[in-house]
Protein backbone atom coordinates (compact mmCIF):
# COMPACT_ATOMS: atom_id res chain seq x y z
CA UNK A 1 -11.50 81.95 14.02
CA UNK A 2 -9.36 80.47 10.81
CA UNK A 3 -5.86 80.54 11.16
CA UNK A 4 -4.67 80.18 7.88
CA UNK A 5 -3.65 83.71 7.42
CA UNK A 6 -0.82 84.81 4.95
CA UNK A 7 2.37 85.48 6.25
CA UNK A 8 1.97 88.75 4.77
CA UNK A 9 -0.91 90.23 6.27
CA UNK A 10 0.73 93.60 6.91
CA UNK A 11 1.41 96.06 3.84
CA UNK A 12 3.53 99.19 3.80
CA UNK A 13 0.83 101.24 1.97
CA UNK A 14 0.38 105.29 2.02
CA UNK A 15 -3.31 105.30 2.51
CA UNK A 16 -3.24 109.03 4.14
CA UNK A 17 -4.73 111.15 1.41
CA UNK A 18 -7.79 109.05 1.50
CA UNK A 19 -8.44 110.69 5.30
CA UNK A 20 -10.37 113.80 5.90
CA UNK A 21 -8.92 116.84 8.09
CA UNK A 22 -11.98 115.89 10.64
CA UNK A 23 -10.95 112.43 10.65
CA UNK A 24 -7.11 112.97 11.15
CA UNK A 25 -8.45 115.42 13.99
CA UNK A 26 -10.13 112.63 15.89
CA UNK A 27 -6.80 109.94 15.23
CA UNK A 28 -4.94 112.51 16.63
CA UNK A 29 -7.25 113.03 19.78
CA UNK A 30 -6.97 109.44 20.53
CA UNK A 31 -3.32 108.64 19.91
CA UNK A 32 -2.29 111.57 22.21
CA UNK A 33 -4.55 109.72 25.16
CA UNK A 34 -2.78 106.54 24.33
CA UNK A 35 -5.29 104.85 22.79
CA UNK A 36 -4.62 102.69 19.75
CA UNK A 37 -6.43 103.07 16.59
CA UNK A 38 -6.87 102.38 13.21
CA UNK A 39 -8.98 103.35 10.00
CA UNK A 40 -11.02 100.39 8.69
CA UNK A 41 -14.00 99.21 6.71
CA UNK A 42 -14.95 101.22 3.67
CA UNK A 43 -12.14 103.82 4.14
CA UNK A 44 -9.61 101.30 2.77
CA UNK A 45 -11.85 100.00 0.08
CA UNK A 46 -12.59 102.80 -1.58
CA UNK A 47 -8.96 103.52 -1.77
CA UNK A 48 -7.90 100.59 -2.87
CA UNK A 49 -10.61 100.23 -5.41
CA UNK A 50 -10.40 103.69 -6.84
CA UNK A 51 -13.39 104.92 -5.53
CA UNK A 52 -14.56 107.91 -3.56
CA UNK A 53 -14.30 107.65 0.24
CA UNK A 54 -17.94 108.28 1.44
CA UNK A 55 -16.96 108.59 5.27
CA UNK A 56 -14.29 107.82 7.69
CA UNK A 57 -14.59 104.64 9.96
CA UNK A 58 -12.21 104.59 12.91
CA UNK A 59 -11.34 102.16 14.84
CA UNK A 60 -9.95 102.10 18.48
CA UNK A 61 -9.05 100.46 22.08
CA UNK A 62 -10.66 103.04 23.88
CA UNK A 63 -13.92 102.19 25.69
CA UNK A 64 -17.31 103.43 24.09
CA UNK A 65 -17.70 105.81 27.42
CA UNK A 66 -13.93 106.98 26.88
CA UNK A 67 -14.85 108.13 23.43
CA UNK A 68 -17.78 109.68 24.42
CA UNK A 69 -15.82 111.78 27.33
CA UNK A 70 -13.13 112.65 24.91
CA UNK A 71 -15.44 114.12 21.99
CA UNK A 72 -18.25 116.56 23.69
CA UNK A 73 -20.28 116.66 20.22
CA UNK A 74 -20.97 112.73 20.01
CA UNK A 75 -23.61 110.05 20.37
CA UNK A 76 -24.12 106.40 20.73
CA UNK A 77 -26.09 104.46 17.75
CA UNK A 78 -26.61 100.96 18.32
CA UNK A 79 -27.32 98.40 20.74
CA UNK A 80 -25.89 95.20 19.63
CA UNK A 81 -22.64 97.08 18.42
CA UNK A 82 -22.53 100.20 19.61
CA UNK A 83 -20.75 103.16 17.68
CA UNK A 84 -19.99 106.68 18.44
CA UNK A 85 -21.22 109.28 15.90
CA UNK A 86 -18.37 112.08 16.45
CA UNK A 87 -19.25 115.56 15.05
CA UNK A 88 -16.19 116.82 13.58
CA UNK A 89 -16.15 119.95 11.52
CA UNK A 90 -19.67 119.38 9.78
CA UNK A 91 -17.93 115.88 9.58
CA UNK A 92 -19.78 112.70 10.87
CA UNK A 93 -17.06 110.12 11.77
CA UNK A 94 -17.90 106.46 12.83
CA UNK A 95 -15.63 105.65 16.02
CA UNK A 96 -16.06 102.12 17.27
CA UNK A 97 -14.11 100.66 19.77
CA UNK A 98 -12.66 96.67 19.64
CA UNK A 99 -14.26 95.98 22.96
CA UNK A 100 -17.73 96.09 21.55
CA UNK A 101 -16.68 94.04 18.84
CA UNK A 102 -14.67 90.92 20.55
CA UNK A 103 -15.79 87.69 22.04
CA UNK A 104 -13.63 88.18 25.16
CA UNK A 105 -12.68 92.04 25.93
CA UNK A 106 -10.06 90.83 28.54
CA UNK A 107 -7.98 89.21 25.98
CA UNK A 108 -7.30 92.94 24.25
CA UNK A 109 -3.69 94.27 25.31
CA UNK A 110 -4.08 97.30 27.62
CA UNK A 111 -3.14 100.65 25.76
CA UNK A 112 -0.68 103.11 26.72
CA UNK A 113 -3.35 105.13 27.97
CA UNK A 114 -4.85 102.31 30.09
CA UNK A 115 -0.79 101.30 31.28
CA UNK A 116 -0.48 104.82 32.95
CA UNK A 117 -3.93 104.51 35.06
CA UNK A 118 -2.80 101.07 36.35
CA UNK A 119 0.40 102.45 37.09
CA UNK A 120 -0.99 105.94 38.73
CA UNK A 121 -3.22 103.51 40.31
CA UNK A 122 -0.65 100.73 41.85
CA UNK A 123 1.63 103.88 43.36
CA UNK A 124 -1.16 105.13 45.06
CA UNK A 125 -1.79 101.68 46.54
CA UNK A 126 1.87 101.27 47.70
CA UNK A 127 2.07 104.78 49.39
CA UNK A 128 -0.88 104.00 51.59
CA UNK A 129 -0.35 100.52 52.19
CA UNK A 130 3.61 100.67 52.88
CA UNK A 131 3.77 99.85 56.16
CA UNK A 132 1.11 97.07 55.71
CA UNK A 133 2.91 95.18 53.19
CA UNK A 134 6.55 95.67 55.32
CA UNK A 135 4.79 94.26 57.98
CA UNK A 136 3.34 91.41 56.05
CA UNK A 137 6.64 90.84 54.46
CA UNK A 138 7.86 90.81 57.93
CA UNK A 139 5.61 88.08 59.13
CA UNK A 140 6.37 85.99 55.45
CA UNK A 141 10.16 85.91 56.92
CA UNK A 142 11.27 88.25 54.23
CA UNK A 143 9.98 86.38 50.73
CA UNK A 144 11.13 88.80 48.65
CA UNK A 145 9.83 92.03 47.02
CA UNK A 146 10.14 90.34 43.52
CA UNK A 147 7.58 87.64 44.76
CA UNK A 148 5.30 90.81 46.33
CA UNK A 149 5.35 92.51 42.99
CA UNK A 150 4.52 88.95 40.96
CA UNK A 151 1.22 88.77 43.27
CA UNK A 152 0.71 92.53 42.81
CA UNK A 153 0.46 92.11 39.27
CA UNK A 154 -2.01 89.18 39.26
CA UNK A 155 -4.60 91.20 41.56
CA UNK A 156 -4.09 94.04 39.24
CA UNK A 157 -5.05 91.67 36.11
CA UNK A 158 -7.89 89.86 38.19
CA UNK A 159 -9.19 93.39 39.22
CA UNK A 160 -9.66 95.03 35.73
CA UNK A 161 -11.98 91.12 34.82
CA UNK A 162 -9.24 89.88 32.75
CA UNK A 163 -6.51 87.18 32.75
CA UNK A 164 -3.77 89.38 32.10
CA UNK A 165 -1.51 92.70 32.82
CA UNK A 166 -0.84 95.28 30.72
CA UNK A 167 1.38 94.80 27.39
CA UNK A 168 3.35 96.08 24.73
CA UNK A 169 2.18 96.95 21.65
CA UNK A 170 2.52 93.09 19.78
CA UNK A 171 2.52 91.52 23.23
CA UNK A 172 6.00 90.83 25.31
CA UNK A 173 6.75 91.69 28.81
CA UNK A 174 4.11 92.86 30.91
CA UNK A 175 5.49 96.66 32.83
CA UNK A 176 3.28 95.59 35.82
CA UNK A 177 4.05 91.80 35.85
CA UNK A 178 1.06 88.97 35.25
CA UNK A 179 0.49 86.50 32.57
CA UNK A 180 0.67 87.37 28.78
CA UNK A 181 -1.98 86.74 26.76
CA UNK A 182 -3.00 87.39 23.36
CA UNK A 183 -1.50 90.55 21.67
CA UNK A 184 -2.38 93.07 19.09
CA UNK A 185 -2.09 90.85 16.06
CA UNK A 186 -4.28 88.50 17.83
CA UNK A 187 -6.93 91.12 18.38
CA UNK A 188 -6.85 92.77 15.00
CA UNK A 189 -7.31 89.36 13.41
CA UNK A 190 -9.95 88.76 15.60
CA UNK A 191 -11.40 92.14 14.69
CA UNK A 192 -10.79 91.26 10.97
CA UNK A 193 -12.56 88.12 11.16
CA UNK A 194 -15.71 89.58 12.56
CA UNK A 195 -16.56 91.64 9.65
CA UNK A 196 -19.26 91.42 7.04
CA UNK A 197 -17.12 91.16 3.60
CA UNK A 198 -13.42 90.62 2.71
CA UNK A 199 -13.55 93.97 0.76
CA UNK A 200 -14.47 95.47 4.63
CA UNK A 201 -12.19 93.27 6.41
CA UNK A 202 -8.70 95.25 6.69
CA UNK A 203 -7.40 97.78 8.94
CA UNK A 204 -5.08 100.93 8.57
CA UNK A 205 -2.61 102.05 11.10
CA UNK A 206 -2.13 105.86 9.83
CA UNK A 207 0.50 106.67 11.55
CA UNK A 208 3.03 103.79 10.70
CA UNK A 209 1.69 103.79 7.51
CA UNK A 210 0.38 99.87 7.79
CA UNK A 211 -2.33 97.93 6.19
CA UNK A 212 -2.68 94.94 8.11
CA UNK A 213 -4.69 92.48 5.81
CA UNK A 214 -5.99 89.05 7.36
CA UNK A 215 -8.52 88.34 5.05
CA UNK A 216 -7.01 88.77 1.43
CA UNK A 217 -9.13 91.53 0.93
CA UNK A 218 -6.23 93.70 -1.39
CA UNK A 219 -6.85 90.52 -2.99
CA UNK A 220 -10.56 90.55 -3.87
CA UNK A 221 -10.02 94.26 -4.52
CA UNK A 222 -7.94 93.74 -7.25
CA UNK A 223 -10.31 91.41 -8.23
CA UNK A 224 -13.09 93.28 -7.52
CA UNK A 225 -14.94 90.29 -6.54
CA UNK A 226 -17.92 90.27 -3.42
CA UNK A 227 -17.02 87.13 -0.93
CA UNK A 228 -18.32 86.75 3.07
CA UNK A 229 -15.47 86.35 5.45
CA UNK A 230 -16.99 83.50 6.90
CA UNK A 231 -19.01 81.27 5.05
CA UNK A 232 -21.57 82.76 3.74
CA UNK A 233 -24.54 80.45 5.45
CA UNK A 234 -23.12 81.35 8.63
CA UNK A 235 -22.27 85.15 7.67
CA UNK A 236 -25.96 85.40 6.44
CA UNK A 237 -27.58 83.53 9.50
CA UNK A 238 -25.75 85.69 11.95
CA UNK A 239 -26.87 88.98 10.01
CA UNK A 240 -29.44 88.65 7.08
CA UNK A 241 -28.79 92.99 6.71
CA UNK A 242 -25.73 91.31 5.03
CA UNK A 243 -27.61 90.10 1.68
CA UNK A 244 -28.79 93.65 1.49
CA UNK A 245 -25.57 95.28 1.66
CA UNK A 246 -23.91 92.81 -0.62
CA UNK A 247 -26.37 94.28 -3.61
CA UNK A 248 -26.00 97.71 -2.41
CA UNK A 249 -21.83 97.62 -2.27
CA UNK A 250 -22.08 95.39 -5.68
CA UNK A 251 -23.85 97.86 -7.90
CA UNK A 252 -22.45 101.24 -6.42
CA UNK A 253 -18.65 99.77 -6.92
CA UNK A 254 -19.27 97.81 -9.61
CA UNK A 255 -18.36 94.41 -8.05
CA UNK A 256 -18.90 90.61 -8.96
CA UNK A 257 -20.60 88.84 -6.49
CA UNK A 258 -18.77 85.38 -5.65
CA UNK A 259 -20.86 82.39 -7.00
CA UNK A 260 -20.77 80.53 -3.06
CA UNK A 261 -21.52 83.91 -2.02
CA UNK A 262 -25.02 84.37 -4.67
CA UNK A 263 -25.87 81.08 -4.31
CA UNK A 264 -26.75 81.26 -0.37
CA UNK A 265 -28.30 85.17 -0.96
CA UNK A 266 -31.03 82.96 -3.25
CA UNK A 267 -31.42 80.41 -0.72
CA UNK A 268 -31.74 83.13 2.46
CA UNK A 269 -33.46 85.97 1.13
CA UNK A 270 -36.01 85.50 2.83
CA UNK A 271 -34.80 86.13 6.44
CA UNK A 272 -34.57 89.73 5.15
CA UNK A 273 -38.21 90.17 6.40
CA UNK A 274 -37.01 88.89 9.76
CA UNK A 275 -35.14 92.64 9.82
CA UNK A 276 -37.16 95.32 11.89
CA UNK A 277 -38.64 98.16 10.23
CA UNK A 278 -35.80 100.68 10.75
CA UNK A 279 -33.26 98.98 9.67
CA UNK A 280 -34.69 97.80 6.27
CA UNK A 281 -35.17 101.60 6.02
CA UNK A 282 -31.95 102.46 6.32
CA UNK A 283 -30.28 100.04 4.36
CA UNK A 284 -32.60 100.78 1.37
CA UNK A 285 -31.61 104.69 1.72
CA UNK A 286 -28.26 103.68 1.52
CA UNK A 287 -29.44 101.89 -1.44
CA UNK A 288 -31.08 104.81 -3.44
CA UNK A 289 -29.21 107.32 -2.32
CA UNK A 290 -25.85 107.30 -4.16
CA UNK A 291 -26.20 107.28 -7.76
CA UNK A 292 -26.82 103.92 -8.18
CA UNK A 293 -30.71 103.29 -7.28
CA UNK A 294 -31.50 101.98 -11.13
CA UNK A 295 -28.92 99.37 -10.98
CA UNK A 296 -29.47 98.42 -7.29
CA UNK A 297 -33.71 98.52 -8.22
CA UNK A 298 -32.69 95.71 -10.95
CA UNK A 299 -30.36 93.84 -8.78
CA UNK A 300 -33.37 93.74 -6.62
CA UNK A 301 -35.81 92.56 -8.53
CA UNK A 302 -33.10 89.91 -9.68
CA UNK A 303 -32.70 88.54 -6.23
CA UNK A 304 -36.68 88.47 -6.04
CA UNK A 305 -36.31 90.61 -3.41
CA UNK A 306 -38.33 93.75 -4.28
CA UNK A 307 -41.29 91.50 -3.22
CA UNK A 308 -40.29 91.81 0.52
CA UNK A 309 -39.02 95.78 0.46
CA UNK A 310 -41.29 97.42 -2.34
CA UNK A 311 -44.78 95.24 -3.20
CA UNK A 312 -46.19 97.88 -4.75
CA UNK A 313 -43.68 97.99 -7.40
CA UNK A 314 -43.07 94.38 -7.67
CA UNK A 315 -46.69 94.18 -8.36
CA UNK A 316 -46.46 97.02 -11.24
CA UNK A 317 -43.07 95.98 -11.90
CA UNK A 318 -43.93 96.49 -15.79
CA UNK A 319 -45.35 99.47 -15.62
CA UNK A 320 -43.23 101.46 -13.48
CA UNK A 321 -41.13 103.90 -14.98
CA UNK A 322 -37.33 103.15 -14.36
CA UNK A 323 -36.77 106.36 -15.77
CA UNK A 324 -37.51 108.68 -13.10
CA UNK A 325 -34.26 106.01 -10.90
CA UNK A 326 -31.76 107.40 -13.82
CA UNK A 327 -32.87 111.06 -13.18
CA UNK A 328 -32.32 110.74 -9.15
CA UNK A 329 -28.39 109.41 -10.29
CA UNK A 330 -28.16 111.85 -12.25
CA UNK A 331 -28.84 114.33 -9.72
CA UNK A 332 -26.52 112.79 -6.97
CA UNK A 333 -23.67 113.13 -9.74
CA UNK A 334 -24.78 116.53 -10.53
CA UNK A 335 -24.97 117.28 -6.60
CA UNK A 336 -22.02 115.28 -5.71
CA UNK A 337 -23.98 114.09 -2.72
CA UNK A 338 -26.27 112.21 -2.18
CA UNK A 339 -29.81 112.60 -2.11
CA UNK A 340 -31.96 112.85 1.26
CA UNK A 341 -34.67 110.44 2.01
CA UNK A 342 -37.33 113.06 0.98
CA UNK A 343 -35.82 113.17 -2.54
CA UNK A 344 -35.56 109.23 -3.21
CA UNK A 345 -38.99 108.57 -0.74
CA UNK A 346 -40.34 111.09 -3.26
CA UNK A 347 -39.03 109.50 -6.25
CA UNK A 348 -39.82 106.06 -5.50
CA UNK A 349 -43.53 107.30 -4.85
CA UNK A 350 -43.74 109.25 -8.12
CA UNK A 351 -42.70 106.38 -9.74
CA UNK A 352 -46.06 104.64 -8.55
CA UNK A 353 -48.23 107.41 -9.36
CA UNK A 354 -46.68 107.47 -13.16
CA UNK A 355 -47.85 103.61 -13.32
CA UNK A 356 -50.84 104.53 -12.28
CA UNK A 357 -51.62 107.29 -14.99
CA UNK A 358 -50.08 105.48 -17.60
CA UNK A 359 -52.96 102.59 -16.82
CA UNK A 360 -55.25 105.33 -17.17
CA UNK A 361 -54.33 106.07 -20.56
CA UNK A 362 -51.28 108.78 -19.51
CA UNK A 363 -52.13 112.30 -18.37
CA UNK A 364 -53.83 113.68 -21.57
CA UNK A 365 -57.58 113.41 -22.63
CA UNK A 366 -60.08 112.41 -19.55
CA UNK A 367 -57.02 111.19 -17.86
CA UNK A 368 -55.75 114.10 -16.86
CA UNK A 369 -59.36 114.91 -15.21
CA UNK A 370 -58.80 112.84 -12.33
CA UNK A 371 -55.48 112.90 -12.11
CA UNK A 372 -55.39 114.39 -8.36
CA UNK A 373 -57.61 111.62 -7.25
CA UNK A 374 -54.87 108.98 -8.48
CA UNK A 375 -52.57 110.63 -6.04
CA UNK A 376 -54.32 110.51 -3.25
CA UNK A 377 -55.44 107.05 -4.13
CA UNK A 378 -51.83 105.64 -4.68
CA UNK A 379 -51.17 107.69 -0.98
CA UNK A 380 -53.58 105.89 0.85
CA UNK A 381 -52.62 102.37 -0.67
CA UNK A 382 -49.04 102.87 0.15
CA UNK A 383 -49.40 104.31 3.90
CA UNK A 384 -52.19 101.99 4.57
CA UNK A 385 -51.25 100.20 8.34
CA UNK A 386 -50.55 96.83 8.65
CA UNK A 387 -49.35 96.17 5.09
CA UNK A 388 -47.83 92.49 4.96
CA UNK A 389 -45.20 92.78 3.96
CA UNK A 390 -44.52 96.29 4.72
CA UNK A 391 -43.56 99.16 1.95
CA UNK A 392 -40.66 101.06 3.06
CA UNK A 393 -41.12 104.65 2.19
CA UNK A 394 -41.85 107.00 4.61
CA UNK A 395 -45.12 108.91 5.28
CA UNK A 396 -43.95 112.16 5.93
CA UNK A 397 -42.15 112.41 2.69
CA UNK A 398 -44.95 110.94 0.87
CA UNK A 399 -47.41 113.46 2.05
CA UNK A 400 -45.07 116.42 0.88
CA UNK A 401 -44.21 114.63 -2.43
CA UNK A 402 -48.28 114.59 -2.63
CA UNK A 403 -48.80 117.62 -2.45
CA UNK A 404 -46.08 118.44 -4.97
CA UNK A 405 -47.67 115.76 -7.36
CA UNK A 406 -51.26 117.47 -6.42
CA UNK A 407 -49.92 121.26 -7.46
CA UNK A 408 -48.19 119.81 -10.51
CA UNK A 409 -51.39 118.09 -12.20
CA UNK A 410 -53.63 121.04 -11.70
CA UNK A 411 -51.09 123.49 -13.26
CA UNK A 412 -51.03 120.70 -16.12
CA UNK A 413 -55.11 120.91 -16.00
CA UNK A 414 -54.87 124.69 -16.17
CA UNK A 415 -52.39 124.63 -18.99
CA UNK A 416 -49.79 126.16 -16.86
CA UNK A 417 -46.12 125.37 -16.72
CA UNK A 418 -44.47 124.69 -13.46
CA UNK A 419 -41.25 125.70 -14.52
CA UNK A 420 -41.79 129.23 -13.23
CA UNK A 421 -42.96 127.86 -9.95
CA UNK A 422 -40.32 125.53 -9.57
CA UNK A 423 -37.21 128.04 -9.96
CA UNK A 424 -38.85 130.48 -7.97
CA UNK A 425 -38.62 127.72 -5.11
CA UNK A 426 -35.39 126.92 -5.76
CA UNK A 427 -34.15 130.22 -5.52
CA UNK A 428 -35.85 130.96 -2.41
CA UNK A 429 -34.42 127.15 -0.96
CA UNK A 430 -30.76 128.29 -2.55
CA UNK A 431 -30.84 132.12 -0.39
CA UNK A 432 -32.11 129.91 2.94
CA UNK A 433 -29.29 127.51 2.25
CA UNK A 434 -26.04 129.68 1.61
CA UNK A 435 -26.87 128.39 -2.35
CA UNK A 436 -27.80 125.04 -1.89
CA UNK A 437 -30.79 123.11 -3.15
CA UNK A 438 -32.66 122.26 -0.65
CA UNK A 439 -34.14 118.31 -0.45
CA UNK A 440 -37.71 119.43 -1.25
CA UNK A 441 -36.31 121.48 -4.43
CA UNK A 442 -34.27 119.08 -5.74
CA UNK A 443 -37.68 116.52 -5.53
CA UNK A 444 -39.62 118.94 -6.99
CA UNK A 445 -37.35 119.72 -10.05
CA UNK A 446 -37.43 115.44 -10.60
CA UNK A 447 -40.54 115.30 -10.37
CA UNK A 448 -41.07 118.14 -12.97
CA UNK A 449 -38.41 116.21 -15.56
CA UNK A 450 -40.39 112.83 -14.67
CA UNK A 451 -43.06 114.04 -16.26
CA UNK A 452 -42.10 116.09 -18.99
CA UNK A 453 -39.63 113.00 -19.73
């Protein structure tokens, strides 16, 4: 881990308007246990760059299985990394906890929480074993109860795995005696240090009112520059999601991608196939959903990486209408959310379809005569198994966004307008929903403008 770090890696900054009531709800749960923790990642961006905060990433010394006993309504994603999904008020906040997260978990200071169990623990142990250790004192010829308590403390270190006691906050005297090791500066660096991009890399102590900064990520903010924390062969080796992200966190904040950093994206954009199946789904939804999938859909293609997610539009690249990417951010901005994998799934297969027609000589004349078939023709080339490499939309929304497409070409052959159709749907989706559009309404009012567009 570099040591270079500024001496002024901790900033006085008021950070606390940028945190939901849900989130504040679950720092407050796990600072009255004890438990240390701090808001991090894209929380502190966003603020810093003037954005809006999607979610709330938390960050704490609690175990994973302390978090989950704490917060009833939550679940464990991941397997590498674990995090805790808590359920908070309709709110989904990210709690992960440094232990998952650090190269040695016995070098992380115990928390208050984790103090009072030793402590409960050790009292127990001396009001059993009293007359044992006077006894064994006895026999010693009377060494001392300071030397007792000094070998007390190293069993209680050596039981919990680790190499020391518990600590004070920034290290110190240990309450239970045992070596010192490490502290929390140490293990927020470390923490620091392990993330993807500097832009990611700082934490937020709420309470105090702290940004602790190892990484000069106010820095790059202010810049609004895109670097790796580590080099970026090694950042990119150790996670090739990373090259992904990179476009996706350039073109939705508007950020300049450091020349070292672009340079080695080029060279290992390739090891992006090397991702499983899920998780290149997920990171392109993140991608598409948020108001910026025509940008991020160039960047893409830029990067020669469209080849590897979407073949089938890298191989119609110049037919496919970009079009129909502006009306999807249009609709997250009139939303103000974003859009749910059936909508952009949808999307991105209308967009094939379109190319398709327009080879056909558009949807007028003869055209429009077979104009179902192209549908189901585009469905079957796009879901067909064992596509090398593999197109990442998935099949469930592609078969409702077919028969969408299907219902709106024979209304065309008829002459019909599916206007009618289309707000009688989305008033029927907006009385299910308390009035809100519902995923398949808001596809099927794109795919209406795509084509009247």
């Amino acid at each position: 881990m570099p040591r270079n770090v500024a001496a002024g890696a901790a900033h006085e900054r008021d950070l606390t308007a940028s945190i939901s009531p849900a989130a504040w709800e679950v720092l407050y749960a796990l600072r009255a246990r004890g438990h240390e923790s701090y808001v991090v990642g894209g929380t502190v961006r966003d603020y810093l760059l003037g954005s809006e905060t999607k979610d709330v990433d938390v960050c704490t010394s609690a175990t994973p299985e302390q978090i989950q006993n704490l917060f009833r309504s939550s679940r464990v994603v991941g397997r590498r990394f674990p995090i805790i999904h808590v359920r908070q008020n309709k709110e989904v906040i990210e709690v992960s906890s440094f232990r998952t997260n650090c190269e040695d978990s016995s070098m992380i200071p115990l928390d208050w929480c984790q103090q009072q169990m030793l402590r409960a623990k050790d009292a127990g142990g001396r009001r059993r074993g009293v007359r044992n250790e006077r006894n064994e004192r006895n026999e010693r010829g009377g060494r001392g109860e300071r030397g007792e308590r000094g070998e007390r403390g190293v069993r209680l270190s050596e039981s919990r795995g680790g190499r020391h006691g518990s600590k004070s906050r920034e290290g110190g005297i240990d309450p239970l005696g045992g070596d010192i090791v490490g502290s929390w500066s140490e293990t927020r660096m470390q923490n620091a240090f392990k993330r993807d991009f500097s832009v990611n890399g700082m934490l937020y102590e709420p309470f105090s009112r702290v940004l602790f900064d190892y990484v000069d990520g106010v820095g790059d903010c202010e810049r609004r520059v895109l670097r790796t924390i580590q080099s970026p062969g090694d950042s990119f080796r150790e996670d090739p999601a990373r090259i992904l992200r990179a476009i996706r966190l350039a073109t939705r904040l508007k950020l300049e991608i450091a020349d070292e950093t672009k340079l080695e994206m080029l060279k290992q954009k390739e090891r992006v196939a090397d991702l499983n199946h899920g998780r290149l789904q997920m990171e392109l939804g993140a991608m598409l959903a948020y108001g910026s999938a025509e940008a991020t859909y160039k960047t893409l293609e830029e990067f020669d990486l469209l080849r590897l997610l979407l073949p089938h539009h890298h191989a119609r690249h110049a037919t496919v209408p970009l079009h129909v990417l502006r009306l999807m951010d249009d609709r997250v901005h009139d939303l103000k959310r974003p859009l749910a994998s059936v909508t952009y799934n949808g999307a991105m297969f209308t967009m094939l379809v379109l190319a398709d027609l327009a080879g056909m000589g558009g949807a007028d004349g003869m055209a429009k005569m077979s104009a179902v078939d192209v549908v189901d023709e585009v469905f079957e080339r796009v879901t067909a198994p064992k596509q090398t490499p593999k197109q990442l939309l998935g099949r469930k929304a592609l078969e409702q966004t077919s028969y969408l497409l299907r219902e709106h070409l024979l209304l065309a052959e008829r002459g019909e307008s599916s206007a009618s159709t289309s707000r009688r749907r989305e008033r029927r989706g907006s009385q299910r929903k308390g009035g809100h559009q519902t995923a398949t309404s808001v596809l099927e009012d794109l795919i209406a403008r795509a084509f009247n567009t």
